[in-house]
N, C-alpha and C. Protein backbone atom coordinates (compact mmCIF):
# COMPACT_ATOMS: atom_id res chain seq x y z
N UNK A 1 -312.43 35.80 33.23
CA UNK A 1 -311.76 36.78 32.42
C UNK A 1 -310.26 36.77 32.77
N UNK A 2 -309.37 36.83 31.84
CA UNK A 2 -308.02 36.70 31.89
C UNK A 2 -307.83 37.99 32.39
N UNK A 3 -306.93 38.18 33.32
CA UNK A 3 -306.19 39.59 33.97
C UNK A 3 -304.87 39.98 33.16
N UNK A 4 -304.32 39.72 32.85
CA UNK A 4 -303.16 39.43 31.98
C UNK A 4 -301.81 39.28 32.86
N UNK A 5 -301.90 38.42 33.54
CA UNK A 5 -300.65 37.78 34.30
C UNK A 5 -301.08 36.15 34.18
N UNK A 6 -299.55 35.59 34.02
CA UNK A 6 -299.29 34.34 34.37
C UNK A 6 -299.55 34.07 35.91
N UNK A 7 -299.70 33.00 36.34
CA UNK A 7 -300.02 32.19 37.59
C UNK A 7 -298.99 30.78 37.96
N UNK A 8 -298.71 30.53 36.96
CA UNK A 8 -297.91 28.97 36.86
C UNK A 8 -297.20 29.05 35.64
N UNK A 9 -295.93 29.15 36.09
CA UNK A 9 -295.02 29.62 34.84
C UNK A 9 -293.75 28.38 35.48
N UNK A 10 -293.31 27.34 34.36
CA UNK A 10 -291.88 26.84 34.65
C UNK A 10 -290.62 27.29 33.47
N UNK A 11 -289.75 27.57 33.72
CA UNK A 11 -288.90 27.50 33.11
C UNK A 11 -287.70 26.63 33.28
N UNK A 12 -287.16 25.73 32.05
CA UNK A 12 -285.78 25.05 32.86
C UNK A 12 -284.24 25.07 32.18
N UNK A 13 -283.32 24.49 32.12
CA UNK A 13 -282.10 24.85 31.83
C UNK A 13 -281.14 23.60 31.84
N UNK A 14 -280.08 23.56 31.35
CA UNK A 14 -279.51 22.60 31.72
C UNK A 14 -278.09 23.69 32.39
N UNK A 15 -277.45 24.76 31.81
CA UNK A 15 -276.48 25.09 32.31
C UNK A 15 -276.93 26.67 33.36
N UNK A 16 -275.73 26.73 34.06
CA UNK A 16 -276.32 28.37 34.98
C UNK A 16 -276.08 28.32 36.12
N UNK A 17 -275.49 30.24 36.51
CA UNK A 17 -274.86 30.24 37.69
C UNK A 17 -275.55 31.33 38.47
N UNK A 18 -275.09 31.12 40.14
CA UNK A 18 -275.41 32.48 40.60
C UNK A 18 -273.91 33.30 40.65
N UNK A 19 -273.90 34.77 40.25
CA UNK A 19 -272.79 35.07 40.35
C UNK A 19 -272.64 36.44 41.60
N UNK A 20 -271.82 35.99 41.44
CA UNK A 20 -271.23 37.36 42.84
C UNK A 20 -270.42 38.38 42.02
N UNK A 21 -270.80 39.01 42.02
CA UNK A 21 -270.30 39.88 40.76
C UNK A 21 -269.98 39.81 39.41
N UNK A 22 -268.82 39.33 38.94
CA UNK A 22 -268.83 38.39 37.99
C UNK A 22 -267.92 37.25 38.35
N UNK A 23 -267.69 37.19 39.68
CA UNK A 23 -267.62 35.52 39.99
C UNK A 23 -268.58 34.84 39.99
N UNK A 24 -268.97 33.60 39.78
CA UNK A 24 -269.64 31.92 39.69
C UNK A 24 -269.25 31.81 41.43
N UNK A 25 -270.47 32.31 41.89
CA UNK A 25 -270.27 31.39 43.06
C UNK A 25 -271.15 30.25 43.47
N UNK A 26 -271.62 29.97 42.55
CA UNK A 26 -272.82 28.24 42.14
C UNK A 26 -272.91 28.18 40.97
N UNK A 27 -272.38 27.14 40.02
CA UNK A 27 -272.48 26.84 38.72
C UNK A 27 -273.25 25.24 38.90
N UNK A 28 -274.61 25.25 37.85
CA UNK A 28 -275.29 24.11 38.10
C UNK A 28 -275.24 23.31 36.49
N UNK A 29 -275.57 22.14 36.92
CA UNK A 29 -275.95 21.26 35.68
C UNK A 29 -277.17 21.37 35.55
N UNK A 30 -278.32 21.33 36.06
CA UNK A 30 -279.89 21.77 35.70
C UNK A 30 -280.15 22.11 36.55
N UNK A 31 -281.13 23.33 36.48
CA UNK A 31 -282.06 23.66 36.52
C UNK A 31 -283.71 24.03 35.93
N UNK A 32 -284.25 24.48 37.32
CA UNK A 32 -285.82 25.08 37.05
C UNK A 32 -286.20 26.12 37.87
N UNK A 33 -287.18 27.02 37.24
CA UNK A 33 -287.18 28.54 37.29
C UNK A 33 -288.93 28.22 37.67
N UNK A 34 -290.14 28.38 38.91
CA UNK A 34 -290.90 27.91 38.80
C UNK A 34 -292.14 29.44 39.25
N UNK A 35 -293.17 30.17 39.00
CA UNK A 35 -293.81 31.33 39.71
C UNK A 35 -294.78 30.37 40.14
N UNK A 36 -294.83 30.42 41.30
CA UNK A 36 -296.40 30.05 42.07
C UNK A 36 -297.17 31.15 42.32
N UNK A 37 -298.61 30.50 42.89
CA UNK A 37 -299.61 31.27 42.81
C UNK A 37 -299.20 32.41 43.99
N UNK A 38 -298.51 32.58 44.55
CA UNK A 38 -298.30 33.72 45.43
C UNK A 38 -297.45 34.89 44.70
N UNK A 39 -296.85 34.29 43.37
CA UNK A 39 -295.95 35.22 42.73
C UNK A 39 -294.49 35.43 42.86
N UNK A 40 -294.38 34.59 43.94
CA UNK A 40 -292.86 34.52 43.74
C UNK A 40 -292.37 33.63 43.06
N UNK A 41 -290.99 34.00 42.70
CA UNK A 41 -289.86 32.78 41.70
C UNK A 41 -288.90 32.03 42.69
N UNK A 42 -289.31 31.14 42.34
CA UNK A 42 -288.36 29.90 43.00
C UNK A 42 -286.92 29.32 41.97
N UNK A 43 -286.26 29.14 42.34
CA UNK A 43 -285.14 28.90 41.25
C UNK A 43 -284.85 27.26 42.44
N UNK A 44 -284.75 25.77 41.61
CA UNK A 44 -284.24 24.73 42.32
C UNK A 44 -283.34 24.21 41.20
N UNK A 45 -282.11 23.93 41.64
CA UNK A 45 -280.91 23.34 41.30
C UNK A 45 -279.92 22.26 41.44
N UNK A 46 -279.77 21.69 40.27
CA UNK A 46 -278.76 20.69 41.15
C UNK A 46 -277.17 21.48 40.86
N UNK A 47 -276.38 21.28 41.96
CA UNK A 47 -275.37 21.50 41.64
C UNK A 47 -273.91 20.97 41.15
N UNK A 48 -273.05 21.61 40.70
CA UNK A 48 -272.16 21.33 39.87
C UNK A 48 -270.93 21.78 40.76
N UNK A 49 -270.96 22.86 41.05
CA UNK A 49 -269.74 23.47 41.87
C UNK A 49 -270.10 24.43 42.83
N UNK A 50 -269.62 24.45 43.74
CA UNK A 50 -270.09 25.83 44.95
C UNK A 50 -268.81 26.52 45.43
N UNK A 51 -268.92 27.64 45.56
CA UNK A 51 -267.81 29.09 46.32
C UNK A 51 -268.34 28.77 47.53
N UNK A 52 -268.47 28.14 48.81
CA UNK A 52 -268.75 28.66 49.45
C UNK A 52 -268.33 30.19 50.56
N UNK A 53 -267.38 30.69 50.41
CA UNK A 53 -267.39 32.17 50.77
C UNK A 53 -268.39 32.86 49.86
N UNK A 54 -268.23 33.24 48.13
CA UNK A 54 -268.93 33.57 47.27
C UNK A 54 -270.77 33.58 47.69
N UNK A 55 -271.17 32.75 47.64
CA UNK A 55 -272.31 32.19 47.99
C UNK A 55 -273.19 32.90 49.17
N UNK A 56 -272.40 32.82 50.28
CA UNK A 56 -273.09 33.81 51.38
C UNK A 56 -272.89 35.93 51.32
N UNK A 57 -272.27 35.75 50.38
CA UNK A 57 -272.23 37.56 49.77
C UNK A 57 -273.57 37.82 49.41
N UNK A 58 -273.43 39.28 49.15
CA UNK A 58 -274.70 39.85 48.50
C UNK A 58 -274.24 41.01 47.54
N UNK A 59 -274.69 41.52 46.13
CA UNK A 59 -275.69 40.90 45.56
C UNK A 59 -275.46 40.06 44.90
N UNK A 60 -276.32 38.42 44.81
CA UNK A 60 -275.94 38.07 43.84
C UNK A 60 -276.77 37.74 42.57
N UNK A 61 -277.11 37.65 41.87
CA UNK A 61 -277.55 37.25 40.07
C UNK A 61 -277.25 36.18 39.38
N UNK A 62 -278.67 35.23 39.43
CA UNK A 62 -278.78 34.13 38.66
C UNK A 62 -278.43 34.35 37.30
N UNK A 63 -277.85 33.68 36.31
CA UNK A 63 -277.70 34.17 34.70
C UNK A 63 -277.52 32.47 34.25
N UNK A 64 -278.25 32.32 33.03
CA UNK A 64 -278.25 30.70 32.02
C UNK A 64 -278.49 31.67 30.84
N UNK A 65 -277.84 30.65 30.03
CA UNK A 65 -278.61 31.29 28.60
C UNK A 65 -280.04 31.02 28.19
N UNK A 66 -280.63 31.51 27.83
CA UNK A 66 -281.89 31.39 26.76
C UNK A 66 -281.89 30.91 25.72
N UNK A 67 -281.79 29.14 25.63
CA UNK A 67 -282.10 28.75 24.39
C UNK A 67 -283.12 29.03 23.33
N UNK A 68 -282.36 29.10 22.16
CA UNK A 68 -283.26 29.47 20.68
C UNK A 68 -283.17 31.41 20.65
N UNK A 69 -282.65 31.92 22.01
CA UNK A 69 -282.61 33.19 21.96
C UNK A 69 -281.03 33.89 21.40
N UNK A 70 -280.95 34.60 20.53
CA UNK A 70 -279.77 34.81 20.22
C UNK A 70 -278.74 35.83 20.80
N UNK A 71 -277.71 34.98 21.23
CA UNK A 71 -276.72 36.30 22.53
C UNK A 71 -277.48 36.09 23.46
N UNK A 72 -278.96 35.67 23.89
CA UNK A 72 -279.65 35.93 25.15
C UNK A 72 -279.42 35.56 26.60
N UNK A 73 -279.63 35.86 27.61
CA UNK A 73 -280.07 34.91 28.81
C UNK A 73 -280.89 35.02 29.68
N UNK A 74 -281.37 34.52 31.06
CA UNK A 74 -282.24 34.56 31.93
C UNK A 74 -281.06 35.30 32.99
N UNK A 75 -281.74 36.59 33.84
CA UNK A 75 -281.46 37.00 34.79
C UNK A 75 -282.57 37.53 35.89
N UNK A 76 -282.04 37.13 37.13
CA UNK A 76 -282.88 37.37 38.45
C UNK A 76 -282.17 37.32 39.27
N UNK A 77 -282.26 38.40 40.00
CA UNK A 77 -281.34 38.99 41.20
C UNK A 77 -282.16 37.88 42.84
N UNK A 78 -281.33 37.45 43.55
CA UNK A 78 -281.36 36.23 44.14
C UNK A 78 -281.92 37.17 45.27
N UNK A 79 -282.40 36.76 46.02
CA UNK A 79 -283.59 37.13 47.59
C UNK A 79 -282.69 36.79 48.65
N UNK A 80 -282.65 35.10 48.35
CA UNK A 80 -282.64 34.44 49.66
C UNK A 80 -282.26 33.14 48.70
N UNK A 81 -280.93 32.39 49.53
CA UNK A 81 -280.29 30.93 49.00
C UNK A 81 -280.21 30.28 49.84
N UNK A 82 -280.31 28.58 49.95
CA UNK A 82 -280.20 27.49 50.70
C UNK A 82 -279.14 26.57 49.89
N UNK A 83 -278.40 25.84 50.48
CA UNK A 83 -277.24 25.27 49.36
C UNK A 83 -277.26 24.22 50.38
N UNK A 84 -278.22 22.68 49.81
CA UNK A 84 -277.63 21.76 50.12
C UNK A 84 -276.14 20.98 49.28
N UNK A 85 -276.10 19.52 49.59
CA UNK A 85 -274.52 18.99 49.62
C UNK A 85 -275.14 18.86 47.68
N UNK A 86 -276.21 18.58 47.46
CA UNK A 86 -275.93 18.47 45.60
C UNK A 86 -277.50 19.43 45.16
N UNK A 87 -278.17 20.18 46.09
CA UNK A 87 -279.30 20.80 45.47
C UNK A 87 -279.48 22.33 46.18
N UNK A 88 -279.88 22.61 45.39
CA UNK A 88 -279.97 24.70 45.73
C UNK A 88 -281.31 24.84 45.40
N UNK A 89 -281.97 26.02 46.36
CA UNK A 89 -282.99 26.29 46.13
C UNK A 89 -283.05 28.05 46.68
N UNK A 90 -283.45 28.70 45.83
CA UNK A 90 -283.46 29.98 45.89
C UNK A 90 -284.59 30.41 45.90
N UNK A 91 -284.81 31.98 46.55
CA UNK A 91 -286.09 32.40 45.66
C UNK A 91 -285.41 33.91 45.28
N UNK A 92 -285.73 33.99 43.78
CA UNK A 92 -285.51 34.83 42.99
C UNK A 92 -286.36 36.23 42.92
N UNK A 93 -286.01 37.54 43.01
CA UNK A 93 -286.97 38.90 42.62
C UNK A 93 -287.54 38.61 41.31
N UNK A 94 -288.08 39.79 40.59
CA UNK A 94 -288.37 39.99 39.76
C UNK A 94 -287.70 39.80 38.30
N UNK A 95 -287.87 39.48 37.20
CA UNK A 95 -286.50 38.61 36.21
C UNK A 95 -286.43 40.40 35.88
N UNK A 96 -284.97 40.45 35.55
CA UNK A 96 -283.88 41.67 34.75
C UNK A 96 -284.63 42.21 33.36
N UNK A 97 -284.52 42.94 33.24
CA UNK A 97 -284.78 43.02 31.69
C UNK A 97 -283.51 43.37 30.79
């Protein structure tokens, strides 16, 4: 019987940043947005540009647009970030509404 939650959810992107307020303190060329079975969101990235001061602040907020969505985008307030030399891997709260 279906519970009504997802279990394995990907989402992906080609553009998108984490921002520090409304600074870009990680702007990527792709990404993916992934829920595993434990329920958390993983956000992995390659990157494009890094703040590093920006980057180690708090709070910060993932934002890409939502293709096919109009004006839209994806937002999730960031947990916890790792920033290698060309890949990021986050894990993301709960998505914004």
């Amino acid at each position: 019987m279906w519970d009504g939650s997802f279990h394995h959810i990907r989402i992906t992107g080609a553009a998108g940043d984490i921002l520090w307020g409304y600074r870009p303190a990680v702007s990527f060329r792709h990404w993916a947005i992934r829920k595993g079975q434990d329920g958390r969101w993983i956000l992995t990235a390659t990157i494009a540009c890094v703040e590093p001061f920006a980057i180690r602040q708090t709070p910060l907020l993932f934002t890409a647009p939502r293709e096919g969505a109009r004006d839209g985008f994806w937002a999730w307030g960031v947990e916890s970030v790792q920033v290698g030399a060309e890949r990021l891997v986050a894990r993301l709260g709960p998505p914004e509404q």
